[in-house]
C-alpha atoms as a PDB file:
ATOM      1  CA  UNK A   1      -8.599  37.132 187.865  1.00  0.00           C
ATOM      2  CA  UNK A   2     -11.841  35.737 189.565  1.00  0.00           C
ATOM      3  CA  UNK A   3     -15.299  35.891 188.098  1.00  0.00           C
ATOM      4  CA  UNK A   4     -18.245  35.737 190.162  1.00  0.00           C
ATOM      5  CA  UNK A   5     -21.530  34.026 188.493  1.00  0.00           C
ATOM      6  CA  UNK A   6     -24.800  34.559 190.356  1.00  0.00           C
ATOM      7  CA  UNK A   7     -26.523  31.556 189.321  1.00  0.00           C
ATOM      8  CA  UNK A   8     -30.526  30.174 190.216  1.00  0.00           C
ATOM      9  CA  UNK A   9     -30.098  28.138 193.133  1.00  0.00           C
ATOM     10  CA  UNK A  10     -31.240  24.742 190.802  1.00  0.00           C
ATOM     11  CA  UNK A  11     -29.176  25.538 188.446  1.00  0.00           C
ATOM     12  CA  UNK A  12     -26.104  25.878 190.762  1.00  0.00           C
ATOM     13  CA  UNK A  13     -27.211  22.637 192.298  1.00  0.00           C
ATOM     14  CA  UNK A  14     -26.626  21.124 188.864  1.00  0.00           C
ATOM     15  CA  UNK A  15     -23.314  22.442 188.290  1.00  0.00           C
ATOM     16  CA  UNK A  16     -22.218  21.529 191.723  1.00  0.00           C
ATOM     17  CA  UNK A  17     -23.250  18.116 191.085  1.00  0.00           C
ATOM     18  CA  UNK A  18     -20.225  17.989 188.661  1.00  0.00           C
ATOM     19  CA  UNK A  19     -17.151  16.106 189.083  1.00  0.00           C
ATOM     20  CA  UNK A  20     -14.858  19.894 188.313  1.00  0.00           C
ATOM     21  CA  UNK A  21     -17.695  22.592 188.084  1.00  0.00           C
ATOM     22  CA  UNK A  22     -15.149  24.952 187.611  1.00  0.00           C
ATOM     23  CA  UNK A  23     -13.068  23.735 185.347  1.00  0.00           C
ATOM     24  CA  UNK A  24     -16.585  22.686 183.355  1.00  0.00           C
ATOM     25  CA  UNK A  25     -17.034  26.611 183.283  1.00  0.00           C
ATOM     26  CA  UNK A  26     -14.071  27.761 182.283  1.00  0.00           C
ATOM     27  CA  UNK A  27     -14.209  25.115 179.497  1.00  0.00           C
ATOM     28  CA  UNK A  28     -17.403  26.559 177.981  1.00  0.00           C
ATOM     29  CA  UNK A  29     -16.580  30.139 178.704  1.00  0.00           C
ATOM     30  CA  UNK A  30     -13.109  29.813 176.672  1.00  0.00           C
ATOM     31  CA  UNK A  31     -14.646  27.752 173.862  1.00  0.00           C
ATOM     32  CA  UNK A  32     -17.673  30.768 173.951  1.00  0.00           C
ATOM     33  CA  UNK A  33     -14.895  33.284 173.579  1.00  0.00           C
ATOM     34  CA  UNK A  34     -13.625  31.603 170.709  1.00  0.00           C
ATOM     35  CA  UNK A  35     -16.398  31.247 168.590  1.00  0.00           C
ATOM     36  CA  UNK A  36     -17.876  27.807 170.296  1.00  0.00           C
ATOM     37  CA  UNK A  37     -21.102  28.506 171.511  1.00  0.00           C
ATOM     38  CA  UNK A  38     -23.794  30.767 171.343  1.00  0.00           C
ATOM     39  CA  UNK A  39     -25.690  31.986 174.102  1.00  0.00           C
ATOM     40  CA  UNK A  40     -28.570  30.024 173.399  1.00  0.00           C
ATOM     41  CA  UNK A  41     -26.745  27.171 173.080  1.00  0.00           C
ATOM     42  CA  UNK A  42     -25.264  27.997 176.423  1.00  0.00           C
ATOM     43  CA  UNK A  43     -28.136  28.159 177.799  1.00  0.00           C
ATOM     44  CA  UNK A  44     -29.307  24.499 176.632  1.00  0.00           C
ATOM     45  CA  UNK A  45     -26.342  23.162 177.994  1.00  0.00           C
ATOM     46  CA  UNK A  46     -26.424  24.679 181.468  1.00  0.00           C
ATOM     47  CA  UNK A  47     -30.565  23.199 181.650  1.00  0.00           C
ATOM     48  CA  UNK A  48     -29.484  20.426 180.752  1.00  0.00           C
ATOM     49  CA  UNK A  49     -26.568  19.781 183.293  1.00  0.00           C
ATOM     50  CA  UNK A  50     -27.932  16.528 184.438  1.00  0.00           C
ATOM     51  CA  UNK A  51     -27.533  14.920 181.238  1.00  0.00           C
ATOM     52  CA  UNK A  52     -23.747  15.356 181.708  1.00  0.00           C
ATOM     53  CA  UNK A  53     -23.300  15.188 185.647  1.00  0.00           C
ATOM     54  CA  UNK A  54     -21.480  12.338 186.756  1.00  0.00           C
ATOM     55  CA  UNK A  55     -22.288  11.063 190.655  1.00  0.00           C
ATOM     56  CA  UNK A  56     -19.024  11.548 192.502  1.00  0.00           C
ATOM     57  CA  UNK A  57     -20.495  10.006 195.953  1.00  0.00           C
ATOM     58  CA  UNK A  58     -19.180  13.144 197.850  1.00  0.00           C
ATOM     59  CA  UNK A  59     -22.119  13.992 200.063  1.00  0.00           C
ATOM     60  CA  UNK A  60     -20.077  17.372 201.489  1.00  0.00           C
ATOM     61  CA  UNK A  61     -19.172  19.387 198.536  1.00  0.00           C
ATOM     62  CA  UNK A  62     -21.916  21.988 198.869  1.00  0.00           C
ATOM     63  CA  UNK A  63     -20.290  22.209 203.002  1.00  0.00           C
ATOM     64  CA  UNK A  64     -16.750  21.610 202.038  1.00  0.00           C
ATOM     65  CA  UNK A  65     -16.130  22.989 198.575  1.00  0.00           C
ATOM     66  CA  UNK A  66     -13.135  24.502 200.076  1.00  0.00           C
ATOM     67  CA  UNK A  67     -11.517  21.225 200.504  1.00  0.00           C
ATOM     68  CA  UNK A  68     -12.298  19.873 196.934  1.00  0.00           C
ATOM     69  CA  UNK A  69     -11.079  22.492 195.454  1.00  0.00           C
ATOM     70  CA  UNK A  70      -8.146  22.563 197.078  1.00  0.00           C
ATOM     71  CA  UNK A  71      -7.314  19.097 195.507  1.00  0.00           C
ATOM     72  CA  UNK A  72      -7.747  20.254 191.684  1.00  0.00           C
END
């Protein structure tokens, strides 16, 4: 299965500024499913990104998000 999430660009910027964005999504999305958050409170989290991004040093992902995901 693949989803597709069309995201405002600073917003994106935030997730991508994640060590695993993806797996960060899928995270939330399964806990949502399961009773774990609400929309709101999905919404707080994802404005709030920063307060939980970690800086990885890699200067490329945005250019070569291929690569890193490749290594997961």
């Amino acid at each position: 299965m693949q989803i597709t999430l069309d995201l405002p660009d600073q917003l994106a910027e935030k997730l991508a500024a994640l060590p695993d964005p993806r797996r960060f999504v899928i995270d939330l999305l399964a806990e949502s499913l399961t009773g774990g958050l609400s929309q709101d409170e999905w919404w707080v989290l994802l404005e709030d990104i920063e307060g939980v991004a970690v800086d990885t040093g890699v200067t490329d992902l945005a250019e070569r998000h291929d690569h890193y995901l490749g290594a997961i």
